[in-house]
Every structure is written in C-alpha cells, then in structure tokens.
C-alpha atoms as a PDB file:
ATOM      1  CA  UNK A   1       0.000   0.000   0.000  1.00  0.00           C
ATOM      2  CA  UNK A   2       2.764   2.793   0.531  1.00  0.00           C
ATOM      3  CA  UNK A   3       4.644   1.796  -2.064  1.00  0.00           C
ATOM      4  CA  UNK A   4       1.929   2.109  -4.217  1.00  0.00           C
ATOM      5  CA  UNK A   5       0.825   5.443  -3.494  1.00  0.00           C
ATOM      6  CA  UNK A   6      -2.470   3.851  -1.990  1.00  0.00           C
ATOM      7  CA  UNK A   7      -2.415   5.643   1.320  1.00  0.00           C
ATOM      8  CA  UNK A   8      -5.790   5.696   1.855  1.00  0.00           C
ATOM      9  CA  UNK A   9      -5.744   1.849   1.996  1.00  0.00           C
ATOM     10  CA  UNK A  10      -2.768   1.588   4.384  1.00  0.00           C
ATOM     11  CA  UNK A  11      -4.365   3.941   6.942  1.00  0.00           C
ATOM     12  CA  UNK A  12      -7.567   1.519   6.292  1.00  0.00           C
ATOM     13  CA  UNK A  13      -5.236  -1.276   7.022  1.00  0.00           C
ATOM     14  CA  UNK A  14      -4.039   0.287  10.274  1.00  0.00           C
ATOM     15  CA  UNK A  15      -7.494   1.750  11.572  1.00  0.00           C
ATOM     16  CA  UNK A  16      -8.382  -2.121  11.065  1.00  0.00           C
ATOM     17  CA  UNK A  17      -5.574  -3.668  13.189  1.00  0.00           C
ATOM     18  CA  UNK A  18      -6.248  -0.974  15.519  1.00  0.00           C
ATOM     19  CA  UNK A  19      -9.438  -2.095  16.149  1.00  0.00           C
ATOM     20  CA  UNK A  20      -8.441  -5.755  16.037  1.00  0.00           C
ATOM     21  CA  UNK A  21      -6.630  -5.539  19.398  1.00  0.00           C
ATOM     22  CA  UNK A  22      -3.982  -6.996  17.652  1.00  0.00           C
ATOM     23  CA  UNK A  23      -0.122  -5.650  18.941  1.00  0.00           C
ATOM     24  CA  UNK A  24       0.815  -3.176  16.692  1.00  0.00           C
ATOM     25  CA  UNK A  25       4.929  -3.062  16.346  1.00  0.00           C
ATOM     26  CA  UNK A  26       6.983  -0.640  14.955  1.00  0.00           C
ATOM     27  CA  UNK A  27       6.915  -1.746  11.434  1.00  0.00           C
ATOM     28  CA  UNK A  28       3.218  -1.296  11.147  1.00  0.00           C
ATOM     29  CA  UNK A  29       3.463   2.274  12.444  1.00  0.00           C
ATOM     30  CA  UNK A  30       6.488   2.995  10.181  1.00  0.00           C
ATOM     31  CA  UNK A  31       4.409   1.480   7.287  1.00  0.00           C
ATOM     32  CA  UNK A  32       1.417   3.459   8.235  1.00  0.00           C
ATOM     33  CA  UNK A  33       3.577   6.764   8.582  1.00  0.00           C
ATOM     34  CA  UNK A  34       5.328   6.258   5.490  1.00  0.00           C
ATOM     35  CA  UNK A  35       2.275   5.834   3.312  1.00  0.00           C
ATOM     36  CA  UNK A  36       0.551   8.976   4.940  1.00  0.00           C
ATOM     37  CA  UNK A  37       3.846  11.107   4.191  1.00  0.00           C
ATOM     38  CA  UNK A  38       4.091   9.828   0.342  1.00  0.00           C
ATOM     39  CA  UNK A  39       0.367  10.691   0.490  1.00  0.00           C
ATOM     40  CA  UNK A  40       0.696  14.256   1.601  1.00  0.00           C
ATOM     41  CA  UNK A  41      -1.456  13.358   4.643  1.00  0.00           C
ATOM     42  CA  UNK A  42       1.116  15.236   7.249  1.00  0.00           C
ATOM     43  CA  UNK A  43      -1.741  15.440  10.068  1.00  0.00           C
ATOM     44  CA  UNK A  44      -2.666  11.786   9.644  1.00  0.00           C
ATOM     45  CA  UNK A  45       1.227  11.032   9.792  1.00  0.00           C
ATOM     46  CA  UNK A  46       1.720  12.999  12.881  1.00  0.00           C
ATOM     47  CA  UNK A  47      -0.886  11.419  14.817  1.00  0.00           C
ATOM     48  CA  UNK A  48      -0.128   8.267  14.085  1.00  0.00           C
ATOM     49  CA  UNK A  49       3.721   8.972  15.194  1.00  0.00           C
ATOM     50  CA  UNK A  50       2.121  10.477  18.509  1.00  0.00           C
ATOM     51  CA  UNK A  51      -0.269   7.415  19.083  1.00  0.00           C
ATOM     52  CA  UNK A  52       2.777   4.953  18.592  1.00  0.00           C
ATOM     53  CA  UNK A  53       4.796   7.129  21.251  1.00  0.00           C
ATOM     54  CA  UNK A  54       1.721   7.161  23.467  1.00  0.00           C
ATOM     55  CA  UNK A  55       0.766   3.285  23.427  1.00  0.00           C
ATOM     56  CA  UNK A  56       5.084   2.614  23.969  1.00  0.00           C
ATOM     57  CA  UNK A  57       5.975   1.436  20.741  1.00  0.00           C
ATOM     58  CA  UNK A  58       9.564   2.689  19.906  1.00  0.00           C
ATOM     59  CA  UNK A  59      10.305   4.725  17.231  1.00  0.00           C
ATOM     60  CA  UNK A  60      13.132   4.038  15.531  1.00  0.00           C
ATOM     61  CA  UNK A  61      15.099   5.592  12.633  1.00  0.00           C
ATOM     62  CA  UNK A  62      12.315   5.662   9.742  1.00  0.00           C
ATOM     63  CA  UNK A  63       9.974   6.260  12.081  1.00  0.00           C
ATOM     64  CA  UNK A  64      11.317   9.701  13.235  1.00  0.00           C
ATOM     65  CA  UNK A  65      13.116  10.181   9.294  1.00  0.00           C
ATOM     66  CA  UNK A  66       8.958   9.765   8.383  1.00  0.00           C
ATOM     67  CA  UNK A  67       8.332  12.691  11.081  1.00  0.00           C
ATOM     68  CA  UNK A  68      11.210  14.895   9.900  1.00  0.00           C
ATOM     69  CA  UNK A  69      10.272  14.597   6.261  1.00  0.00           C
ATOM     70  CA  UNK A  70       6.362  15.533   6.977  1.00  0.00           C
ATOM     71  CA  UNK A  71       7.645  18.490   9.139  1.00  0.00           C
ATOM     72  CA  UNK A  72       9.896  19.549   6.542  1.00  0.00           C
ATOM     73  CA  UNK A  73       6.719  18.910   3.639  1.00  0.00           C
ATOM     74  CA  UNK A  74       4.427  20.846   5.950  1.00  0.00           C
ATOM     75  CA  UNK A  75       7.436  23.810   6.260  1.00  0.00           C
ATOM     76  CA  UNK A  76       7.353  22.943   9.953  1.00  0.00           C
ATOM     77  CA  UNK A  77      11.231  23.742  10.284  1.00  0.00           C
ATOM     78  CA  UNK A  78      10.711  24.073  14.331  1.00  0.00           C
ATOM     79  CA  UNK A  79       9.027  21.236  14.971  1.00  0.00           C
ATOM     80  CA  UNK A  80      11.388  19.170  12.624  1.00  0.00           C
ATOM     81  CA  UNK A  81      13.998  20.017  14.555  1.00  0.00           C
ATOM     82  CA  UNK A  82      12.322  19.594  17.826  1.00  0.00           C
ATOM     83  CA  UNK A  83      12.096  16.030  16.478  1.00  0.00           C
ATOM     84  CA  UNK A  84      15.295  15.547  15.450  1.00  0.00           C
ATOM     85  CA  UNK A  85      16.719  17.133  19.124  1.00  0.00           C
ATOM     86  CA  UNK A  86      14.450  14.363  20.195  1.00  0.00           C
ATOM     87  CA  UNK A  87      16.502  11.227  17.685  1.00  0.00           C
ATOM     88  CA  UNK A  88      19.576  12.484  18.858  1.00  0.00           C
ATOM     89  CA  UNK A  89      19.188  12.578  22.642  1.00  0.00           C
ATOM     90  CA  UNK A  90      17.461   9.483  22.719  1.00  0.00           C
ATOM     91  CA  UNK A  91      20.495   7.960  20.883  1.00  0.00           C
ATOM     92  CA  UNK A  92      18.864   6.691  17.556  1.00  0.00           C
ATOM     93  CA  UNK A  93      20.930   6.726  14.577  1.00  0.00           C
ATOM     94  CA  UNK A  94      20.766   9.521  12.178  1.00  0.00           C
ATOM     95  CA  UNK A  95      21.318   9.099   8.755  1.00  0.00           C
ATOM     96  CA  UNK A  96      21.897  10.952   5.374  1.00  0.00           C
ATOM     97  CA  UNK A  97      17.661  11.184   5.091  1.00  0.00           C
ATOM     98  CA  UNK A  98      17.274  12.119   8.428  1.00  0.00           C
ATOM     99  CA  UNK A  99      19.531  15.008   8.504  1.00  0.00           C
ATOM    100  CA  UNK A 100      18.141  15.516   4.983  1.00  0.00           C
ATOM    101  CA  UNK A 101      14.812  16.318   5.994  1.00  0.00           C
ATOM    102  CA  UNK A 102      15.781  18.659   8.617  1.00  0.00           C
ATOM    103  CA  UNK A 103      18.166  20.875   7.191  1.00  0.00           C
ATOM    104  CA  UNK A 104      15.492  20.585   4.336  1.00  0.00           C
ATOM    105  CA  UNK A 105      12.570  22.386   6.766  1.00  0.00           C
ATOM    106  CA  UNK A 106      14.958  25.269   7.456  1.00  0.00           C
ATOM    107  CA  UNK A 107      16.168  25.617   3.420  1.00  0.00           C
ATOM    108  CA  UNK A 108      12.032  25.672   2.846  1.00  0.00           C
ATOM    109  CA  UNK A 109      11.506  28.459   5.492  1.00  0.00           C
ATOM    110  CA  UNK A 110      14.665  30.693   5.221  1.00  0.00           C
ATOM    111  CA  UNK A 111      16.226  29.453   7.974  1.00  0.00           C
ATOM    112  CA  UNK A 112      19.841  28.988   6.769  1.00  0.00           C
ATOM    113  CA  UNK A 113      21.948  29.995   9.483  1.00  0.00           C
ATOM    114  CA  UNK A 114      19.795  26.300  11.585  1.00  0.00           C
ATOM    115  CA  UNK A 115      20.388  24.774   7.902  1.00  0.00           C
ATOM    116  CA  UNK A 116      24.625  25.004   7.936  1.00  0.00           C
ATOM    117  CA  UNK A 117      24.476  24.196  11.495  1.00  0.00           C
ATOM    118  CA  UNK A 118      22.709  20.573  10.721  1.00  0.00           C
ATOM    119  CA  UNK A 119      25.151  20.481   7.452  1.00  0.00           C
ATOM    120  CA  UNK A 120      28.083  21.377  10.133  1.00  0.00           C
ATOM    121  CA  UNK A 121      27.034  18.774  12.460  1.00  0.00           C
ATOM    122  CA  UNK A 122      26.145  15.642   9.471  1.00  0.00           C
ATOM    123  CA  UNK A 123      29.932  16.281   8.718  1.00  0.00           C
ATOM    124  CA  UNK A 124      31.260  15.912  11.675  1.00  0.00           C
ATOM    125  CA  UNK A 125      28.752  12.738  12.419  1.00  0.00           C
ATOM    126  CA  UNK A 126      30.332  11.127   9.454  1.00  0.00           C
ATOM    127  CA  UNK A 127      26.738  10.897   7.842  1.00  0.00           C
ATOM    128  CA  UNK A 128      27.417  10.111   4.336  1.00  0.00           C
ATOM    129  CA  UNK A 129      25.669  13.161   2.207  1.00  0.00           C
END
C-alpha cells in the first residue's frame, strides 16, 4: 500500500488492526507513517507517530526520518527540529535522510543559518551526504 501510493488503503489497514486488538509493532506504524507522508497526509502522519509514542511502541530511525520529512513537507522547520533534538538525545541513529529532511525544513523556510548548522554537524557525524 505505501509503495503504491495507496495511502488511503494503508491507513484503512491500520485503523483495522487498531481495532483488532492486535499488537501493533513498529513496522506497522512505520508502514502506516510512510504511506501517509508519500500521500501528503502530514496530520494523519503525525498522529499516528504520537499514538505509537503514546501506546510505547519505539520509534526508531524511519519512524522519526517519516516525522522529519512531513515536518519539513508541511514547512514545519521548528518542529522538525524539535524532532530531530528528540533522535539524537534518545540515541537513535541519524542518517543521510534524516539530517536531509531537517536541514530541508529550514532551506524551505529561510532558515539557513539552523540549515549550515545541521550540514556542520552531518559532517562531523560522518553521515554520508
């Protein structure tokens, strides 16, 4: 379904399982996030990132690089990097998309001066650009 640009259908999917009691792990939530970012649904995606931090389910590095890119999409360059502050001091791995995403929300909104910082810091991480 998020490959396929059907996000309507994934969120279906996950409202479903939802309601099926059924354990929801991380991949479901990353799948569910994923398909509501390709699908320009950034409110969708940002609830479902907030339920899957309120029921304890652990976001993990595409969960949060799903957040950052429908922060940076929505020109949310504060909250993106709110989110990434978040990845870093809870010691999940950053990568080239992650750091992507953010210094992409402070390109979209002018904020350069935040946007070379994030550059600054990927280079010194050793992120591969």
């Amino acid at each position: 379904c998020e490959k396929g640009g059907k996000w309507e259908q994934a969120l279906h999917v996950f409202v479903a399982l939802g309601q099926s009691r059924a354990r929801l792990d991380t991949t479901v939530y990353n799948a569910a996030l994923s398909a509501c970012e390709k699908g320009a649904r950034w409110e969708e995606a940002l609830q479902i990132f907030s339920i899957m931090v309120q029921v304890n389910v652990e976001p993990e590095t595409i969960s949060f690089n799903a957040a950052l890119s429908v922060y940076d999409k929505a020109g949310e360059w504060e909250k993106a990097l709110r989110c990434f502050g978040v990845m870093v001091q809870n010691a999940i791995n950053s990568n080239r998309i992650s750091f992507s995403a953010a210094i992409g929300s402070c390109e979209t909104c002018g904020e350069w001066e935040k946007a070379m910082q994030l550059s600054s810091a990927m280079l010194k991480s050793k992120v591969e650009a």
